[in-house]
C-alpha atoms as a PDB file:
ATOM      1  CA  UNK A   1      15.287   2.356  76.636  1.00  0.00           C
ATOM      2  CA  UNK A   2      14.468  -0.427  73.888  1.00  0.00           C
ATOM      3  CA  UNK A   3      12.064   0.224  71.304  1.00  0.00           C
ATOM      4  CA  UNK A   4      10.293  -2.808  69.546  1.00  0.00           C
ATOM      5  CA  UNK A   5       9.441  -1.458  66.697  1.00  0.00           C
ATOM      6  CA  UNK A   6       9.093  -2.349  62.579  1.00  0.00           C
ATOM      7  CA  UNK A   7      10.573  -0.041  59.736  1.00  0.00           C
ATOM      8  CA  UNK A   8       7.105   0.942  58.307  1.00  0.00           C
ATOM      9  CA  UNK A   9       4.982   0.883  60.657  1.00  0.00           C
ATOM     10  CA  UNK A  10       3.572   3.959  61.079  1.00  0.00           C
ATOM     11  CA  UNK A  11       2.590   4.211  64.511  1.00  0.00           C
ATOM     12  CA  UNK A  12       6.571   2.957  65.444  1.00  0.00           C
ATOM     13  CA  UNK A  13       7.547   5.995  63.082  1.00  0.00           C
ATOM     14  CA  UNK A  14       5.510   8.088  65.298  1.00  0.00           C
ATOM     15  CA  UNK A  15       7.716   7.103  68.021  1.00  0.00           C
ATOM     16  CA  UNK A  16      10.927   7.485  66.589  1.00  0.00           C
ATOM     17  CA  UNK A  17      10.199  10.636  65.545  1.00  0.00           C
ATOM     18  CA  UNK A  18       8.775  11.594  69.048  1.00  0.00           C
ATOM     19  CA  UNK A  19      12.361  10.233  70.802  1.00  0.00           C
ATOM     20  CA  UNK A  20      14.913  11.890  68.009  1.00  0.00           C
ATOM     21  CA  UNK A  21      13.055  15.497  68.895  1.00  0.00           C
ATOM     22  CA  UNK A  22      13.160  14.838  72.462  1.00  0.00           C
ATOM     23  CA  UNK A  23      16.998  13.947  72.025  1.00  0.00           C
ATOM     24  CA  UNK A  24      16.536  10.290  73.532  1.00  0.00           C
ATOM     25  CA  UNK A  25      18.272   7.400  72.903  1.00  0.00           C
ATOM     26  CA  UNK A  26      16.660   3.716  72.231  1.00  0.00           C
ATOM     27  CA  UNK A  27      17.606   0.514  70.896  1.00  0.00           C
ATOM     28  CA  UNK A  28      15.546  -0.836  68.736  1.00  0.00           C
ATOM     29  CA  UNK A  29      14.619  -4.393  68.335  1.00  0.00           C
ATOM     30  CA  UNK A  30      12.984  -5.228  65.322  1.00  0.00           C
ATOM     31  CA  UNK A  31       8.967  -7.513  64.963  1.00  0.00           C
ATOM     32  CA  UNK A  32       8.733  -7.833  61.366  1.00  0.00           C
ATOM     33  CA  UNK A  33       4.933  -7.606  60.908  1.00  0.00           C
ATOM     34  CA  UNK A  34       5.205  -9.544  57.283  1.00  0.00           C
ATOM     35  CA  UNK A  35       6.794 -12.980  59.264  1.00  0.00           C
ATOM     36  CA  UNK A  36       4.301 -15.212  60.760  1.00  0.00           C
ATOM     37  CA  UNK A  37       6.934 -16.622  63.219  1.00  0.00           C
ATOM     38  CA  UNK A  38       7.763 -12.980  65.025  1.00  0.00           C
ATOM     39  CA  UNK A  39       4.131 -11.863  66.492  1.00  0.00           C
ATOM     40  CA  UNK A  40       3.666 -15.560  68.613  1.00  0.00           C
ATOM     41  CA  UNK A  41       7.624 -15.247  70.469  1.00  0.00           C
ATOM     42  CA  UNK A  42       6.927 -11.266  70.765  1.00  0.00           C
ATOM     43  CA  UNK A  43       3.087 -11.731  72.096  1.00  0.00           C
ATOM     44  CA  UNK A  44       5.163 -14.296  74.320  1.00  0.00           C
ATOM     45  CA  UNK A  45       7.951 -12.585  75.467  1.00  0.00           C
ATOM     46  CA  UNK A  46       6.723  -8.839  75.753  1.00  0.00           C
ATOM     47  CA  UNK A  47       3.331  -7.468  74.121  1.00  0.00           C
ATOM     48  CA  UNK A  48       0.370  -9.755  74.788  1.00  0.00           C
ATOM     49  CA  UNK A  49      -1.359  -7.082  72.674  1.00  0.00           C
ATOM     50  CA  UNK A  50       1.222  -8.208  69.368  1.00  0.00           C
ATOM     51  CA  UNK A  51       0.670  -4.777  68.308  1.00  0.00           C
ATOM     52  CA  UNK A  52       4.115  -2.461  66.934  1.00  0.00           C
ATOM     53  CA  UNK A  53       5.883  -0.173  69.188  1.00  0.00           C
ATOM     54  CA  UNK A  54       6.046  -0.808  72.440  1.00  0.00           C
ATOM     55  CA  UNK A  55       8.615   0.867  74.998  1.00  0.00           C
ATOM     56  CA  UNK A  56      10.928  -0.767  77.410  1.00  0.00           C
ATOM     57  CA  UNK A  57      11.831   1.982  79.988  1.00  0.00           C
ATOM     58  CA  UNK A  58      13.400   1.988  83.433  1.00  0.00           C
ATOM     59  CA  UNK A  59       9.539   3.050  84.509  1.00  0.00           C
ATOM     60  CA  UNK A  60       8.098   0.387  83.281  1.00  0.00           C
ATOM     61  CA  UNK A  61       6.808  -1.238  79.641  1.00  0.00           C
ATOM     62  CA  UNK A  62       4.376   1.098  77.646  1.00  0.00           C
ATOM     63  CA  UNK A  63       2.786   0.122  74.548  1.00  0.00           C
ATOM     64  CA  UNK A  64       0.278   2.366  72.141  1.00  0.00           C
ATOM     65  CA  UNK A  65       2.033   5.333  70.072  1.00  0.00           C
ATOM     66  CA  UNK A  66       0.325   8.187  71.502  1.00  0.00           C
ATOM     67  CA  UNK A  67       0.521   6.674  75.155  1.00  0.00           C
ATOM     68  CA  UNK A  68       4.340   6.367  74.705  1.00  0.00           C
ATOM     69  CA  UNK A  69       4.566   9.787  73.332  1.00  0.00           C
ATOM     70  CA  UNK A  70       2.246  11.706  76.453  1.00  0.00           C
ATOM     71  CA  UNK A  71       4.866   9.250  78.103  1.00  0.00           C
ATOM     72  CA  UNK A  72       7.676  10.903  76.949  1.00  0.00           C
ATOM     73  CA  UNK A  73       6.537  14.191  76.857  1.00  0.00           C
ATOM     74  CA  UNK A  74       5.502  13.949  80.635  1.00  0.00           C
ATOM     75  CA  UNK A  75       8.865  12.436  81.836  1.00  0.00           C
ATOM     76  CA  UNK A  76      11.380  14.290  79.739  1.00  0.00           C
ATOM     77  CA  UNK A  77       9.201  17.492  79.263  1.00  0.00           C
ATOM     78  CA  UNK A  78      12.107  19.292  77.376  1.00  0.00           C
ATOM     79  CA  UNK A  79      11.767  20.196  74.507  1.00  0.00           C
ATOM     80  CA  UNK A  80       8.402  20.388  74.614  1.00  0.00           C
ATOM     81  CA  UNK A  81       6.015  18.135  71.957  1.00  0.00           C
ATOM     82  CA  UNK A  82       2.471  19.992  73.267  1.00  0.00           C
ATOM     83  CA  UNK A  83       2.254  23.426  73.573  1.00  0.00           C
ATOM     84  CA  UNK A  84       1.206  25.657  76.780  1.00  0.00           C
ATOM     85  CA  UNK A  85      -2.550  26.476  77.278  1.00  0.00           C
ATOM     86  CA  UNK A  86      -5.252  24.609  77.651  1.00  0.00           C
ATOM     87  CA  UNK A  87      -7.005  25.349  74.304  1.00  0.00           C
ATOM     88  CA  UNK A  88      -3.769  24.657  72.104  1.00  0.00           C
ATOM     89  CA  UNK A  89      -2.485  21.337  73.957  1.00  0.00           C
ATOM     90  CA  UNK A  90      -6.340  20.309  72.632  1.00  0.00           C
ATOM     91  CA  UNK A  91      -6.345  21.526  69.312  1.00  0.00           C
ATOM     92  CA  UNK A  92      -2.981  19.667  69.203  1.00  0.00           C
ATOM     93  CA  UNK A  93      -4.014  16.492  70.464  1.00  0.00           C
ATOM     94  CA  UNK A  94      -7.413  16.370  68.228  1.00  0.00           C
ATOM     95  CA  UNK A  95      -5.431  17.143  65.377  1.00  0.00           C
ATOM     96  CA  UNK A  96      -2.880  13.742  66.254  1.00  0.00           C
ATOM     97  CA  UNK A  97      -5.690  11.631  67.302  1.00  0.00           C
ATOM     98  CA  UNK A  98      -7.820  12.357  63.888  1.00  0.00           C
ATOM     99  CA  UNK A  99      -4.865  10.497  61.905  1.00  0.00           C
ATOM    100  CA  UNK A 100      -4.020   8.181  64.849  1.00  0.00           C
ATOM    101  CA  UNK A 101      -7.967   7.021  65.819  1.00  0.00           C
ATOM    102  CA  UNK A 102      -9.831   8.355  62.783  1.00  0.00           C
ATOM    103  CA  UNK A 103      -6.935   7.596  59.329  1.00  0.00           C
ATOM    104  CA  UNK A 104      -4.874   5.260  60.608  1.00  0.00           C
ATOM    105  CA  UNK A 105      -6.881   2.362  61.626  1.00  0.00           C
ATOM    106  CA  UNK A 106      -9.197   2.117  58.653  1.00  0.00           C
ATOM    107  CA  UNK A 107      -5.761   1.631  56.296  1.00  0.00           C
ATOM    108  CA  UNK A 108      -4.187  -0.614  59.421  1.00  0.00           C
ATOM    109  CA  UNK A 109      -2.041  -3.745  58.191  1.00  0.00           C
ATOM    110  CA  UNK A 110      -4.881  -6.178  60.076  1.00  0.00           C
ATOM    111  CA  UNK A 111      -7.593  -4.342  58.410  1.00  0.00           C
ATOM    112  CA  UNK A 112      -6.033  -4.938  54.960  1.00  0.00           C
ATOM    113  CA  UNK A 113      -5.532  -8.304  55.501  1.00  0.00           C
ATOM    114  CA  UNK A 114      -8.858  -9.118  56.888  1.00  0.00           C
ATOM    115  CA  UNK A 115     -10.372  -7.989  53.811  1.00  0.00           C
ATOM    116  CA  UNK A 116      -7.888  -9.759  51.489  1.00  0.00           C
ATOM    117  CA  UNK A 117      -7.687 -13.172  53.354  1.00  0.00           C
ATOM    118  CA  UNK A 118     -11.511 -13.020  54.958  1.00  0.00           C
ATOM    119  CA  UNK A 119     -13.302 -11.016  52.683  1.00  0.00           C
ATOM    120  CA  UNK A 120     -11.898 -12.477  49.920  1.00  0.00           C
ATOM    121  CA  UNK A 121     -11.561  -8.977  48.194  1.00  0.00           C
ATOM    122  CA  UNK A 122      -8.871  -8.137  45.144  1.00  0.00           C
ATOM    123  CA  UNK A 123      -5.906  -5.662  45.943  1.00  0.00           C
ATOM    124  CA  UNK A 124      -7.259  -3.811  43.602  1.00  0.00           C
ATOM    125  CA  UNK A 125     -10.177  -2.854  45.697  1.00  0.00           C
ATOM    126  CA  UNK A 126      -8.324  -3.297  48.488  1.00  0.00           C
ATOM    127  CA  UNK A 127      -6.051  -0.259  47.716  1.00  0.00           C
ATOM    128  CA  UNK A 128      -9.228   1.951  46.938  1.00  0.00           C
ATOM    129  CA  UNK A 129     -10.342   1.000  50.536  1.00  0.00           C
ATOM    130  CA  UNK A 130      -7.092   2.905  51.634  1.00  0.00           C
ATOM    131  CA  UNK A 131      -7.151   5.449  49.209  1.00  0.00           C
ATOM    132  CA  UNK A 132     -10.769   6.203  50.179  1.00  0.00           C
ATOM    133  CA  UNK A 133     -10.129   6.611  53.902  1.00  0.00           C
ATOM    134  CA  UNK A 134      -6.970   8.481  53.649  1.00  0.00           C
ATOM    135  CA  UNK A 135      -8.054  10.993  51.642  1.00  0.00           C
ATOM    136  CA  UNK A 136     -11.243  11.633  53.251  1.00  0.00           C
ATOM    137  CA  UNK A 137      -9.183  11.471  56.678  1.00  0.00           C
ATOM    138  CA  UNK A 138      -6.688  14.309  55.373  1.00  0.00           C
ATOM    139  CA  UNK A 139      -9.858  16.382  53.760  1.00  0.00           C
ATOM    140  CA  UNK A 140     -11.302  16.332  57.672  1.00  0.00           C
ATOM    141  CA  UNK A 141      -7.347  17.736  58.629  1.00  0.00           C
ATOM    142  CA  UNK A 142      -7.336  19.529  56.224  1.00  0.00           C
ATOM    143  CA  UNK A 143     -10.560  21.468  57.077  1.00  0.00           C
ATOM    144  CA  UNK A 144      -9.750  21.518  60.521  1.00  0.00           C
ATOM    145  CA  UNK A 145      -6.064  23.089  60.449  1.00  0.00           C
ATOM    146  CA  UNK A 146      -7.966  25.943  58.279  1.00  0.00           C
ATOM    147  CA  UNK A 147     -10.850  26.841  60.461  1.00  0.00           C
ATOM    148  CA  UNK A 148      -8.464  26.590  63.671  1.00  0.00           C
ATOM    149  CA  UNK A 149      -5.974  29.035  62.356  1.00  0.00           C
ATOM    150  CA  UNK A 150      -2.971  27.841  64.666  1.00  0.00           C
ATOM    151  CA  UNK A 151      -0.963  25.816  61.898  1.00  0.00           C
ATOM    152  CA  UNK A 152       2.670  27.918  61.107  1.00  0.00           C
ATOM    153  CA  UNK A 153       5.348  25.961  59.509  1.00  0.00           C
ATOM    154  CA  UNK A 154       3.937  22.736  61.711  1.00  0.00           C
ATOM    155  CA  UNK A 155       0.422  21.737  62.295  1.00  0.00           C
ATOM    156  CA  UNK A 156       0.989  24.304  65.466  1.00  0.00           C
ATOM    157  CA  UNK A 157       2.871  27.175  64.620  1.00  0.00           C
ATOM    158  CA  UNK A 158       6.649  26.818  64.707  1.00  0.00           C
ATOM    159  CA  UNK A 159       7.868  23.878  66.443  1.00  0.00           C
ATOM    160  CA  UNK A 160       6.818  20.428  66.026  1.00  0.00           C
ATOM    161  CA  UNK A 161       4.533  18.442  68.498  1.00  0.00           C
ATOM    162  CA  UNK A 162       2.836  15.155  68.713  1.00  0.00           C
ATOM    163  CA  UNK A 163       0.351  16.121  66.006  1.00  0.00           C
ATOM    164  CA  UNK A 164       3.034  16.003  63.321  1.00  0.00           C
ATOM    165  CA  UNK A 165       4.862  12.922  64.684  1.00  0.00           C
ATOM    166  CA  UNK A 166       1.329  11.389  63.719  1.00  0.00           C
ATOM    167  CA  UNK A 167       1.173  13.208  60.261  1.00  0.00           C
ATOM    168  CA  UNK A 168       4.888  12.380  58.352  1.00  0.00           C
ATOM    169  CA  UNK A 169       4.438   8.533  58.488  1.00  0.00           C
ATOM    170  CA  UNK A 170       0.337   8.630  57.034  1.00  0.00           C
ATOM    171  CA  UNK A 171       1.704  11.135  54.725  1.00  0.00           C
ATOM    172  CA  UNK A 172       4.602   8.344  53.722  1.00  0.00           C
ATOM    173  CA  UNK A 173       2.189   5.867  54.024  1.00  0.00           C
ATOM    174  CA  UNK A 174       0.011   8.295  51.290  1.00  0.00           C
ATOM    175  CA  UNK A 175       2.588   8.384  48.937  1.00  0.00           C
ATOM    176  CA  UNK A 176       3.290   4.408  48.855  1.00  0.00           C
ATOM    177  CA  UNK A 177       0.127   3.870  47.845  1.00  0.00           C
ATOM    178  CA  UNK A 178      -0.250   6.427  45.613  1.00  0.00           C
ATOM    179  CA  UNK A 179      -3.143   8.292  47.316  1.00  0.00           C
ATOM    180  CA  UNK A 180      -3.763  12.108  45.708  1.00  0.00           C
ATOM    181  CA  UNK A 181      -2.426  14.486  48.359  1.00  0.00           C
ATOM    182  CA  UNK A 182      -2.759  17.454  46.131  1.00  0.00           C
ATOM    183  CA  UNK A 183      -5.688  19.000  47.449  1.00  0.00           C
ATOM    184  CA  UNK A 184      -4.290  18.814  50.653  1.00  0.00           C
ATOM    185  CA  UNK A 185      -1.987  22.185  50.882  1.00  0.00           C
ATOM    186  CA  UNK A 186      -1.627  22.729  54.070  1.00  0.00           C
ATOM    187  CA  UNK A 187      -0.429  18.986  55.154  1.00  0.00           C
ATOM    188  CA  UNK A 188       2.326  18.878  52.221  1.00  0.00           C
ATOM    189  CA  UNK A 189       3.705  21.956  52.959  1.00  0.00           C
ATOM    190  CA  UNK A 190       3.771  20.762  56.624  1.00  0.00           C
ATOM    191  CA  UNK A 191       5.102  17.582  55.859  1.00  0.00           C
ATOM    192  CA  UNK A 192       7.827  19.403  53.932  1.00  0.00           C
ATOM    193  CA  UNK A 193       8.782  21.257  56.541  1.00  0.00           C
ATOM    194  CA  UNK A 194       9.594  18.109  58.962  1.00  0.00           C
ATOM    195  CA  UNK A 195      11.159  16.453  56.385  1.00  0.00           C
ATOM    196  CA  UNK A 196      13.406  19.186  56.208  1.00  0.00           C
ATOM    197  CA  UNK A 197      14.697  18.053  59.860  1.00  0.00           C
ATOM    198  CA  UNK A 198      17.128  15.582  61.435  1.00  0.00           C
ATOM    199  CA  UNK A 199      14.531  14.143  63.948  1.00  0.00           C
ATOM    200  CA  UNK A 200      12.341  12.962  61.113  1.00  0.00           C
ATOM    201  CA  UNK A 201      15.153  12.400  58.764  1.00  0.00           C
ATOM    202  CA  UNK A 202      16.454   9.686  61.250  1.00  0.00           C
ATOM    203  CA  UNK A 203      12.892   8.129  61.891  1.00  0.00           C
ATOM    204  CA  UNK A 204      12.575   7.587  58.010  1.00  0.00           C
ATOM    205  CA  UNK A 205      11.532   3.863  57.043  1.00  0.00           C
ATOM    206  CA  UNK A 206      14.195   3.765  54.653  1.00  0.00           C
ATOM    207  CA  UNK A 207      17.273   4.126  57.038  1.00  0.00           C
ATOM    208  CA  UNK A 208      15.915   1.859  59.869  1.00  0.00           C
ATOM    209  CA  UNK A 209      18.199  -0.648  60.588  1.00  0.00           C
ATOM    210  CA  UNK A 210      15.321  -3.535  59.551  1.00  0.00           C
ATOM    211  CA  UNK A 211      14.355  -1.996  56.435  1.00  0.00           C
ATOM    212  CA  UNK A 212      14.342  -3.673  52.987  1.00  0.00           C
END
């Protein structure tokens, strides 16, 4: 397998979080999102979408984080990244898809730079945009984890799923931009907890082979 992916994107850390605890193997090709002259040859040549990661596989190319990761998790179902039962595999995949479709694409690269280069806005209000939306993204997790009752050491009891491949890179993402995660217990001692593993070790930005 190849993954395209970019050191800080988020939704490419997803991924390489989602393959190291599934034990897989993939090569990864850097797009470096900051260079104007890598989206046009990768648009070209693989992802008409130019969006980071996308998935080369022997069954075919898949693009879209949590797509590749149901991917995954339906062709090498062991070790498991959604849990058994019909209520839990939901309350699993709500909880990923409020950072992937509710956080994430409010503080999205394109987004930012829309309202720089568009809108004309200063960084300085640019970074309270994020700020805002993160924070009042993790306050809806937050709430949600609590009245559910299922989190344990992960956002669904003991073992790690999809929903916490989505929540390490925001949280890294939270940190960089020096959003207040303090009233958020229940995500940092979560996040903790991954961090304290080799799958999510490996996936960190800072040891990717295109990171600066």
């Amino acid at each position: 397998m190849k993954l395209y992916s970019y050191f800080r994107s988020s939704a490419a850390y997803r991924v390489r979080i989602a393959l190291n605890l599934k034990g897989l193997a993939a090569e990864q090709e850097a797009v470096h999102l900051l260079r104007k002259e890598a989206l046009p040859a990768y648009r070209a040549e693989h992802n008409p979408q130019g969006l980071i990661p996308a998935l080369d596989s022997d069954d075919g190319f898949f693009v879209q984080s949590i797509a590749i990761m149901e991917y995954l998790e339906e062709r090498y179902p062991d070790p498991p990244l959604l849990p058994q039962g019909f209520a839990p595999r939901v309350y699993v995949r709500a909880a990923a898809q409020l950072i992937a479709c509710d956080i994430h694409p409010l503080a999205n690269l394109r987004v930012l730079r829309y309202l720089k280069r568009e809108m004309g806005h200063e960084q300085e209000a640019i970074d309270g945009w994020y700020r805002h939306w993160v924070e009042d993204g993790f306050t809806r997790l937050e709430a949600y984890l609590s009245a559910e009752g299922r989190s344990g050491r992960y956002i669904y009891g003991d073992s790690p799923t999809i929903a916490d491949c989505c929540l390490v890179p925001q949280m890294f993402n939270a940190r960089r931009l020096n959003c207040d995660i303090a009233a958020f217990p229940t995500l940092v001692a979560i996040d903790a907890n991954c961090a304290a593993l080799d799958a999510f070790q490996r996936a960190h930005p800072s040891v990717q082979p295109d990171a600066e």
